[in-house]
N, C-alpha and C. Protein backbone atom coordinates (compact mmCIF):
# COMPACT_ATOMS: atom_id res chain seq x y z
N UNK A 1 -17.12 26.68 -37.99
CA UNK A 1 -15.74 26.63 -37.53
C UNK A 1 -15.58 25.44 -36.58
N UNK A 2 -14.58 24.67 -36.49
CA UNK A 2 -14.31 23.59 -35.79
C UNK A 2 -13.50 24.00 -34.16
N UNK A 3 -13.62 23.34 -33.27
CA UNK A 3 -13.89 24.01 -31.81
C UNK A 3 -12.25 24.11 -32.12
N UNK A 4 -11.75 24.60 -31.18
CA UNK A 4 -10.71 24.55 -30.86
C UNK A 4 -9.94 23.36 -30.17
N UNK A 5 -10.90 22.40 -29.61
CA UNK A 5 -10.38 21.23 -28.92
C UNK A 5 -10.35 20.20 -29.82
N UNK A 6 -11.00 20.82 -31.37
CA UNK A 6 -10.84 19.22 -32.22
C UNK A 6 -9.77 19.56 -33.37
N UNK A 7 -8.94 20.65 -33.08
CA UNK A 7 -7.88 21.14 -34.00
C UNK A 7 -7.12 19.95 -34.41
N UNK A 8 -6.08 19.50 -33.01
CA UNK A 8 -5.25 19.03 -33.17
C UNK A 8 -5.71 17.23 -33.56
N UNK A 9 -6.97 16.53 -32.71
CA UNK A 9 -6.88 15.42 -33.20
C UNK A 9 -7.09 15.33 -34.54
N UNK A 10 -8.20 16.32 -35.58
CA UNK A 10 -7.99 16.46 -36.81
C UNK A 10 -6.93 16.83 -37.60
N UNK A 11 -6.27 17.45 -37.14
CA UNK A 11 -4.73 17.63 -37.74
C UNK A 11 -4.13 16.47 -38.03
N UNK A 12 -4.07 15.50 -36.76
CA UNK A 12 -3.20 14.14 -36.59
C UNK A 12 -4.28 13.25 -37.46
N UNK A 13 -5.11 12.94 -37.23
CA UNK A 13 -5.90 11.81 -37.86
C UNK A 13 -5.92 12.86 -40.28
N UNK A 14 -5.77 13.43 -39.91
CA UNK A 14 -5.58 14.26 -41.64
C UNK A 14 -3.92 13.99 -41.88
N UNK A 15 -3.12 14.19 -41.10
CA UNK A 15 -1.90 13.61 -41.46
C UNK A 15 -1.40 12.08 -41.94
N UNK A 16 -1.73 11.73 -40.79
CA UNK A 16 -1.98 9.75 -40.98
C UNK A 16 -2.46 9.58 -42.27
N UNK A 17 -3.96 10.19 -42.43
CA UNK A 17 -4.42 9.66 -43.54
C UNK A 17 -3.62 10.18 -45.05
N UNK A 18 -3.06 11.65 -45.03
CA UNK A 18 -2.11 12.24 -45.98
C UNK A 18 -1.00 11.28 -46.29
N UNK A 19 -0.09 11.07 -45.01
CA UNK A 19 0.64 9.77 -45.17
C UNK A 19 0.15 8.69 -45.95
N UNK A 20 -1.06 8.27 -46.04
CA UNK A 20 -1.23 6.76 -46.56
C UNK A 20 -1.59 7.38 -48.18
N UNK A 21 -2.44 8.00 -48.31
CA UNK A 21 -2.40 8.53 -49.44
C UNK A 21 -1.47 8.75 -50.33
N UNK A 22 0.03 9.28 -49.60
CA UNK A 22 1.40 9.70 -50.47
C UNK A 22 1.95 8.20 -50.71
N UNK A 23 1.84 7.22 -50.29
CA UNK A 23 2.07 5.95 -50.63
C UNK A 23 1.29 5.22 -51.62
N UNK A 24 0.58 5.49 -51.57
CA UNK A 24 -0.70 5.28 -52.57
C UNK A 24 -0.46 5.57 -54.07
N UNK A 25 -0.33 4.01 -55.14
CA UNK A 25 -0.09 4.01 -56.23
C UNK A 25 -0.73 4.77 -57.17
N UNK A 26 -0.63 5.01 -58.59
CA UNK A 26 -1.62 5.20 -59.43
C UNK A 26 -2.54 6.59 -59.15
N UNK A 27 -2.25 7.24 -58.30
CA UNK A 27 -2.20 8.55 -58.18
C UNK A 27 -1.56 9.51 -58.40
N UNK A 28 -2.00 10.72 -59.39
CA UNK A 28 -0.76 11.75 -59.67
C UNK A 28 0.07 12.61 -59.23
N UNK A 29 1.44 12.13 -59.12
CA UNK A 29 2.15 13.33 -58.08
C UNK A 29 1.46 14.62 -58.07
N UNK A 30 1.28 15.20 -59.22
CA UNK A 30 0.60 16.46 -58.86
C UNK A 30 -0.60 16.79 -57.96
N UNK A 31 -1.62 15.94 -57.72
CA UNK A 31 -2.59 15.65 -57.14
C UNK A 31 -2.07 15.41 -55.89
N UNK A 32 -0.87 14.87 -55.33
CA UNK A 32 -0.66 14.02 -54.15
C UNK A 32 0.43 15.57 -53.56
N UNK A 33 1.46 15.97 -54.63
CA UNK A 33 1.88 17.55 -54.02
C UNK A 33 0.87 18.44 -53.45
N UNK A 34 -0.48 18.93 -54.60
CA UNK A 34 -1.75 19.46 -54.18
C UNK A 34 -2.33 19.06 -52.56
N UNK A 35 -2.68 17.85 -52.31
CA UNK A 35 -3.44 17.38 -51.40
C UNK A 35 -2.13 17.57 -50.00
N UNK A 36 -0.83 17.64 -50.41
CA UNK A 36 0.23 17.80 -48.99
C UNK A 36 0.17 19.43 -48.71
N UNK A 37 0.29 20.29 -50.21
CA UNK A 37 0.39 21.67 -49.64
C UNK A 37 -0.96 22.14 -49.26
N UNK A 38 -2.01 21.37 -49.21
CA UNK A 38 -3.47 22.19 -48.90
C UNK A 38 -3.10 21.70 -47.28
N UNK A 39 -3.02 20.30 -46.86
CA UNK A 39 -2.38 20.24 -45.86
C UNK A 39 -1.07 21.14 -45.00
N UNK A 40 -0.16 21.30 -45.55
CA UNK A 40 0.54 22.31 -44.38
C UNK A 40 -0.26 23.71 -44.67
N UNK A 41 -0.76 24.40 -45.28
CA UNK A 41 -1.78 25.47 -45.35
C UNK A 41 -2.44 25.30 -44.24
N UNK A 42 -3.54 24.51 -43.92
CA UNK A 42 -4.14 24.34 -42.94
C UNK A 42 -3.68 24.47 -41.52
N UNK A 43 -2.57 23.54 -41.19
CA UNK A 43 -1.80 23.45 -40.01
C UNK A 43 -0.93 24.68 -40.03
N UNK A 44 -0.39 25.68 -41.12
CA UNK A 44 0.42 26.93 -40.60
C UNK A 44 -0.68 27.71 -40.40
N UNK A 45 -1.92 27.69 -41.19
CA UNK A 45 -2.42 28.70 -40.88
C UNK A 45 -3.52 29.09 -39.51
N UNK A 46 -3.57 26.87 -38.81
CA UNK A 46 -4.52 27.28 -37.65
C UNK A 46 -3.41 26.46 -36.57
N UNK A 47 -2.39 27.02 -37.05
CA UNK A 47 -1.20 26.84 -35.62
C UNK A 47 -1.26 26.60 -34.58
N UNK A 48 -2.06 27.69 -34.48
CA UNK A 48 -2.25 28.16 -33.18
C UNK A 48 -2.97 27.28 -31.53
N UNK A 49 -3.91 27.04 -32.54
CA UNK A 49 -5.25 25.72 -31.90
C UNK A 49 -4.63 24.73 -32.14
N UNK A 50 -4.02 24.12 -32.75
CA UNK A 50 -3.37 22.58 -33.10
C UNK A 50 -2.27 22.57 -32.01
N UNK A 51 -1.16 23.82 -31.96
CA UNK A 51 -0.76 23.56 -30.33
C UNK A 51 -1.55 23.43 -29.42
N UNK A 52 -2.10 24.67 -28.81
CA UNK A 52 -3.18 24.60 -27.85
C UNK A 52 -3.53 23.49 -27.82
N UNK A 53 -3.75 22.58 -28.56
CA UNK A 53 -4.91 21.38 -28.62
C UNK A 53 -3.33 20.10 -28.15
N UNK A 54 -2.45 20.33 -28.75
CA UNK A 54 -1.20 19.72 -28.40
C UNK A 54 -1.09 19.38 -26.60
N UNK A 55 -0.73 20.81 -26.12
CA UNK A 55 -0.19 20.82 -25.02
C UNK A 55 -2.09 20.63 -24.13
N UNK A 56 -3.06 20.75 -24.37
CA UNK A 56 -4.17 20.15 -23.67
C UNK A 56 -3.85 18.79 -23.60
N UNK A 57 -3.72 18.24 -24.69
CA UNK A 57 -3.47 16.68 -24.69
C UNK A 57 -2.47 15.74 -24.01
N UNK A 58 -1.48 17.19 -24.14
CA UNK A 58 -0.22 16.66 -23.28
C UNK A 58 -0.04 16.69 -22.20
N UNK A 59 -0.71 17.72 -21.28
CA UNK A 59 -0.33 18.26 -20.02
C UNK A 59 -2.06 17.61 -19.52
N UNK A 60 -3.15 17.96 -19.81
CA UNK A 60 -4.69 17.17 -19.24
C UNK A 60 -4.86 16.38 -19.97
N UNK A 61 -4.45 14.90 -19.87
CA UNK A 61 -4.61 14.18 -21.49
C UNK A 61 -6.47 13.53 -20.77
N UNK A 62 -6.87 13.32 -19.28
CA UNK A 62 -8.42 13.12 -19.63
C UNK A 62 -9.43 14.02 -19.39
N UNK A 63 -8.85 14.85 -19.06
CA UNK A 63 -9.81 16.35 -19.14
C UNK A 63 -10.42 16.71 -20.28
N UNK A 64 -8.89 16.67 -21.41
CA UNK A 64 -9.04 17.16 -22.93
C UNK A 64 -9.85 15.95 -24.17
N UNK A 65 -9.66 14.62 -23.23
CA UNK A 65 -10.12 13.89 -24.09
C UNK A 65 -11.56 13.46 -23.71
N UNK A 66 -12.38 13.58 -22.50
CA UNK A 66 -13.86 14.19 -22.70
C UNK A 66 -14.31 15.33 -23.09
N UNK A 67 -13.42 16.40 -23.32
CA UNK A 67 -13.85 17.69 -23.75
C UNK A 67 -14.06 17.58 -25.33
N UNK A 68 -13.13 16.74 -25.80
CA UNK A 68 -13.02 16.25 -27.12
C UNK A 68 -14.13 15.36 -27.67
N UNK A 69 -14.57 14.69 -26.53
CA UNK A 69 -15.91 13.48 -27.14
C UNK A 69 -16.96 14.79 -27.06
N UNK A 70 -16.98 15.63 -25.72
CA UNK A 70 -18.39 16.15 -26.10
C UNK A 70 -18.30 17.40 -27.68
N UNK A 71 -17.10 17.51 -27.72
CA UNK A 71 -17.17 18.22 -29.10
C UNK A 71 -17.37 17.86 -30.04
N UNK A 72 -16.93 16.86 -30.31
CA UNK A 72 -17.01 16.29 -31.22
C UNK A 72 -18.52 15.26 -30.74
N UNK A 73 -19.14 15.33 -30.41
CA UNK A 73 -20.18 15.14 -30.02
C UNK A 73 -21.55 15.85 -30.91
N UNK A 74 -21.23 17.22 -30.74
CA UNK A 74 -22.12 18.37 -30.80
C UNK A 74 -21.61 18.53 -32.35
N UNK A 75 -20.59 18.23 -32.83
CA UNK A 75 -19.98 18.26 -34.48
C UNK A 75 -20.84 17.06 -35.09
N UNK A 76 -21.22 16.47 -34.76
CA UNK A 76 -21.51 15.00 -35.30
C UNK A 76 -23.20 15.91 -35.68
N UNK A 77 -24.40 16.19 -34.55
CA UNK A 77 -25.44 16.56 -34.80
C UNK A 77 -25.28 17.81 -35.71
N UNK A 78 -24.74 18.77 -35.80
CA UNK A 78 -24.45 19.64 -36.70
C UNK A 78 -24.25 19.32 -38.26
N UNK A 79 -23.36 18.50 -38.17
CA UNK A 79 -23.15 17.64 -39.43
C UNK A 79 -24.42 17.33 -39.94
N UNK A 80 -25.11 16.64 -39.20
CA UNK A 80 -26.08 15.43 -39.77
C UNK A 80 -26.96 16.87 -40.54
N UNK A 81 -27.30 17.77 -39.59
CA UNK A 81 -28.42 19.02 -39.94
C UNK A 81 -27.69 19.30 -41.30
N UNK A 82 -26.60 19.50 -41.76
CA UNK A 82 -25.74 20.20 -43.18
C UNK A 82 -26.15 19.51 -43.76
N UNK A 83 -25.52 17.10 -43.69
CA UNK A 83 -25.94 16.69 -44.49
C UNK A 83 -27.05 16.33 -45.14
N UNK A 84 -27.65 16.35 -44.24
CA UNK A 84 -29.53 15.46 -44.74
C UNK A 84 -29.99 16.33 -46.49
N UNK A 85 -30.29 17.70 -46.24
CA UNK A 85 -30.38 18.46 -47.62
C UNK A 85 -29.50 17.85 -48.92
N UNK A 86 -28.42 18.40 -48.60
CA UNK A 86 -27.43 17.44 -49.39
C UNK A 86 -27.88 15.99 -50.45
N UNK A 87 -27.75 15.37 -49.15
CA UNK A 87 -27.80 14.35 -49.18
C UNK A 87 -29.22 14.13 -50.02
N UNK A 88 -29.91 14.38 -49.29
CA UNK A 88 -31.54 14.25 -50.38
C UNK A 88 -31.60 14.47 -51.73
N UNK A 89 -31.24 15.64 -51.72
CA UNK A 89 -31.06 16.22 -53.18
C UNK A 89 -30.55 14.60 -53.82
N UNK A 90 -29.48 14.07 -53.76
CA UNK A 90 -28.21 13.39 -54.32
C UNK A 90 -29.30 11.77 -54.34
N UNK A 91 -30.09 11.49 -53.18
CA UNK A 91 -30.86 10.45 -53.58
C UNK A 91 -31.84 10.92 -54.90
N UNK A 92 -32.50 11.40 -54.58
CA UNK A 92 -33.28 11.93 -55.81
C UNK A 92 -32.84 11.68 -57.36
N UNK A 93 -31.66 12.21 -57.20
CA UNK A 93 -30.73 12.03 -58.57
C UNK A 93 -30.15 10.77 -58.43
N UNK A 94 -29.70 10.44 -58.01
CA UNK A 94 -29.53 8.64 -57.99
C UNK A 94 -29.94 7.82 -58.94
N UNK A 95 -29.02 7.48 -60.20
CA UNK A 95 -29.42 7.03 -61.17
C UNK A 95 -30.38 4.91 -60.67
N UNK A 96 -29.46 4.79 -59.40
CA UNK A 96 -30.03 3.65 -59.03
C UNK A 96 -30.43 3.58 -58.19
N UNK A 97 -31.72 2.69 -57.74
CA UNK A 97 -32.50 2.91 -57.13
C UNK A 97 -31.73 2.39 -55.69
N UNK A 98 -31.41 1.39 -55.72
CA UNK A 98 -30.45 0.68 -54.86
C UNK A 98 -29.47 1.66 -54.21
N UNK A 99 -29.21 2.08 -54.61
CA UNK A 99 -28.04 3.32 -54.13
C UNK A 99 -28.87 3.87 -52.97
N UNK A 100 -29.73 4.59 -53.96
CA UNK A 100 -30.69 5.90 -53.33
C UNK A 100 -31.51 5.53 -52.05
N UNK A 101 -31.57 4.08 -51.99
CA UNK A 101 -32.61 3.06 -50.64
C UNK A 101 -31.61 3.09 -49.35
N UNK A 102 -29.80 2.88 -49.92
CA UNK A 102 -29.28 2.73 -49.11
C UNK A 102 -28.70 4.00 -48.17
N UNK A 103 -28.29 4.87 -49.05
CA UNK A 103 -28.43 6.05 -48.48
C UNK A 103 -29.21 6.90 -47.52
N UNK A 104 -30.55 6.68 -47.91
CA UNK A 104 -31.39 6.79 -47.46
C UNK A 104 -31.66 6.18 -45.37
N UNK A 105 -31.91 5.04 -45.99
CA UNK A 105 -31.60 3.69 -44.71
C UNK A 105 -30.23 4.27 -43.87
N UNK A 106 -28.90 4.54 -44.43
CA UNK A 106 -27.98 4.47 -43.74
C UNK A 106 -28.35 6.37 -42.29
N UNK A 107 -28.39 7.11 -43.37
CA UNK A 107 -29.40 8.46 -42.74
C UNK A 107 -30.20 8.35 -41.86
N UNK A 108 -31.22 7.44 -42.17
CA UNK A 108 -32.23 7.80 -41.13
C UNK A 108 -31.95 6.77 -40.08
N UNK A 109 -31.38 5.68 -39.87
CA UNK A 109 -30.69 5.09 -38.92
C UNK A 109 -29.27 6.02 -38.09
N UNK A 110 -28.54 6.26 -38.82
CA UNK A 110 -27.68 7.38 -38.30
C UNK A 110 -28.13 8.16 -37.58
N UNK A 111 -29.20 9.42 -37.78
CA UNK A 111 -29.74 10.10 -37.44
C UNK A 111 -30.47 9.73 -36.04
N UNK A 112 -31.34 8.48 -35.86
CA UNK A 112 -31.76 8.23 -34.90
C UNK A 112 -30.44 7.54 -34.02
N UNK A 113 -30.20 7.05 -34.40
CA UNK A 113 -29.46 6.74 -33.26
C UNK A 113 -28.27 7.73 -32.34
N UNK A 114 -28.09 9.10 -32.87
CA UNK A 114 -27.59 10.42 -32.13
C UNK A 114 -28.27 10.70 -31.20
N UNK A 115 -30.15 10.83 -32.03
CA UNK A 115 -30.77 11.33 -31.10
C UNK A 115 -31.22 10.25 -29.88
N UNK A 116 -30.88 8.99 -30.43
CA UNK A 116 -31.17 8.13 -29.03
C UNK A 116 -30.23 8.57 -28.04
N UNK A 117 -28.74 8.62 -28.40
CA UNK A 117 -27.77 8.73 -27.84
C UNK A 117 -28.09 9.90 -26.66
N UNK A 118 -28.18 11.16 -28.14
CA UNK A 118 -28.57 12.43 -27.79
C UNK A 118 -29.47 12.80 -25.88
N UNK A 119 -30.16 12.29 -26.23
CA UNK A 119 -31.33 11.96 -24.96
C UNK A 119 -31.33 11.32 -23.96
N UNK A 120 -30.42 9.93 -24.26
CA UNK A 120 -29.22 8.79 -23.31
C UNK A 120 -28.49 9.85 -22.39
N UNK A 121 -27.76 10.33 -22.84
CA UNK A 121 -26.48 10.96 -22.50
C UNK A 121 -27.09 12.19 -21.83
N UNK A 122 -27.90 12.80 -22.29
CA UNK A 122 -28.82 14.21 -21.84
C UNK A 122 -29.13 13.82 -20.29
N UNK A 123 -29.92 12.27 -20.44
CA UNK A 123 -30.61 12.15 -19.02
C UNK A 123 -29.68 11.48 -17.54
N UNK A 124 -28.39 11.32 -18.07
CA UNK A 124 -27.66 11.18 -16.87
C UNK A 124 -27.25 11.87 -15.91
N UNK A 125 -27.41 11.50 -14.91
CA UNK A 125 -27.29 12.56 -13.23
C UNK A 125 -25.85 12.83 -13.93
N UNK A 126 -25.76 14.50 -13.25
CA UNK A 126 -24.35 15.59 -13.41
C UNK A 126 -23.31 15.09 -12.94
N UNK A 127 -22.23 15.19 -13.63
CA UNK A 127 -20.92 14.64 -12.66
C UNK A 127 -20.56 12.49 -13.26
N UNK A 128 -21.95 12.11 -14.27
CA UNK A 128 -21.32 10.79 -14.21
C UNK A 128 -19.81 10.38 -14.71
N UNK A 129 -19.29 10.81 -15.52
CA UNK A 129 -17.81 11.01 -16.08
C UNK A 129 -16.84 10.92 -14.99
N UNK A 130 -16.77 11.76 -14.00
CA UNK A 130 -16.08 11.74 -12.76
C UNK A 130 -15.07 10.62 -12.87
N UNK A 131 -16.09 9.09 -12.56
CA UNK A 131 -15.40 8.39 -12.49
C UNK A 131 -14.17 7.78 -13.84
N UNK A 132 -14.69 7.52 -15.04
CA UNK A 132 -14.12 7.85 -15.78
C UNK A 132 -12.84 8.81 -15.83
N UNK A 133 -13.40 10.15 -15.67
CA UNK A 133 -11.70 10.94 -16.02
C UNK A 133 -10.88 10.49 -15.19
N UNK A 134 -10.75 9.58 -14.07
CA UNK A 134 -10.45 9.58 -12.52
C UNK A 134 -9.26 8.36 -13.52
N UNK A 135 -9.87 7.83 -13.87
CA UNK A 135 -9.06 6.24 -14.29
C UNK A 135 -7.87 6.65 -15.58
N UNK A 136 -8.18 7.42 -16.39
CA UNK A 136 -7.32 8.03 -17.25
C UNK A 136 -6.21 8.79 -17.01
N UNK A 137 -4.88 8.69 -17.39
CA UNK A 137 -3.90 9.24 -16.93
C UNK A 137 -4.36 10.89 -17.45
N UNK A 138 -3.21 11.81 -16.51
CA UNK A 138 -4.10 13.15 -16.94
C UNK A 138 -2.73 13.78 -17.37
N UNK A 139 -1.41 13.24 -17.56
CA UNK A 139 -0.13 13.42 -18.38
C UNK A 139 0.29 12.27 -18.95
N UNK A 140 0.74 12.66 -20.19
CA UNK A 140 1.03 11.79 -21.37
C UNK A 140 2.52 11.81 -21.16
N UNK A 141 3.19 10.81 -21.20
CA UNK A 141 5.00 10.94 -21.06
C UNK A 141 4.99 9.12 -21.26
N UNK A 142 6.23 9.38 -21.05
CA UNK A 142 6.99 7.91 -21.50
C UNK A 142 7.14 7.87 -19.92
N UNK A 143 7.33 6.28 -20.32
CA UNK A 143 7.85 6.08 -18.75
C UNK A 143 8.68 5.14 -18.45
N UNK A 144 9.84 6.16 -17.41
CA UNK A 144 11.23 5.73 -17.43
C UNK A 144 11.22 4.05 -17.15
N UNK A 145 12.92 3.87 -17.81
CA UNK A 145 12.80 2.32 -18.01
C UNK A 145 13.57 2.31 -16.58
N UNK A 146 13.24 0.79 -16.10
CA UNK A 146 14.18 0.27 -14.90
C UNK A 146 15.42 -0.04 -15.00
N UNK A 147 16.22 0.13 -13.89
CA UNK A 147 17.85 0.36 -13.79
C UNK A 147 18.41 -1.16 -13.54
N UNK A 148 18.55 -1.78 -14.76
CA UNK A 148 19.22 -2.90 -14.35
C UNK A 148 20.59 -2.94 -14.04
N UNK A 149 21.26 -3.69 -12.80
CA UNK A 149 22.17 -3.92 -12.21
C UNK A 149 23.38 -4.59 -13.13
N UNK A 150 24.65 -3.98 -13.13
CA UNK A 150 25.32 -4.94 -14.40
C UNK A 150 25.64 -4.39 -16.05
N UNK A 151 24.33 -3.67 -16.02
CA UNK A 151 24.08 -3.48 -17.57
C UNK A 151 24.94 -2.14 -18.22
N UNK A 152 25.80 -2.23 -18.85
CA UNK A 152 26.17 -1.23 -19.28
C UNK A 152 25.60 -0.64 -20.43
N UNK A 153 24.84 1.03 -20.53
CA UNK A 153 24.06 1.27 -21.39
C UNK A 153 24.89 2.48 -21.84
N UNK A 154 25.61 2.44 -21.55
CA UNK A 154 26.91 4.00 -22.29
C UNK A 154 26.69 3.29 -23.83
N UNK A 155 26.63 4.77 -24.85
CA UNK A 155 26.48 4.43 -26.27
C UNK A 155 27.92 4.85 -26.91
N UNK A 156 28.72 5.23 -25.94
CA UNK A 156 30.01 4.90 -26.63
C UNK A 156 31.03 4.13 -26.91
């Protein structure tokens, strides 16, 4: 199950990409209806967290957005554990060898470099972020325009 704090940026980054897709030639409406209603399925049916994840973003936007790296943090090593099997299997069968080298290469470089990360990030004194969240705005809003003298902005 995906945390609750990575609802909503996956929602938004699956929309964007839905968007570019529905523009996208040479693809069959039916396929492109399919791929929008599996999409609102998703978002009516995990509502709930995609707000939640909304108004985190909106109201703590750098609270929610390190809470979000370390989740998506801990999603990334999880992943890798699902794909590697997978993935093996699929080199194996690899009609070319070239394929199967690169795959391979791209994996076990991937892989290490989490766990470099992994161990990086592990060994830093508690609290280093601090400064970080400190610099990030922690509400998301527009911000009001200046009152020029003169200017008439009535839209009637």
């Amino acid at each position: 199950m995906i945390p609750d704090i990575l609802q909503f940026p996956l929602a938004l980054f699956w929309g964007i990409a839905l968007l570019l897709v529905l523009f996208r030639r040479r693809l069959g409406a039916a396929w492109k209806i399919g791929a929008l209603l599996l999409y609102i399925f998703y978002v009516v049916w995990f509502r709930e967290p995609i707000l939640q994840g909304w108004n985190g973003f909106h109201y703590q936007f750098g609270v929610s957005l390190f809470a979000m790296l370390a989740a998506l943090w801990l999603e990334v090593g999880r992943t890798l554990m699902l794909v590697w099997p997978v993935f093996l299997v699929m080199v194996f069968f690899f009609a070319s060898d070239r394929s199967a080298s690169w795959i391979l290469r791209v994996l076990v470089v991937l892989t290490l470099f989490y766990w470099l990360f992994f161990f990086l990030f592990r060994s830093l004194p508690e609290g280093w972020a601090k400064p970080y969240q400190e610099k990030i705005p922690q509400k998301l809003e527009m911000p009001s325009l200046p009152k020029i003298e003169g200017l008439n902005t009535d839209l009637k």
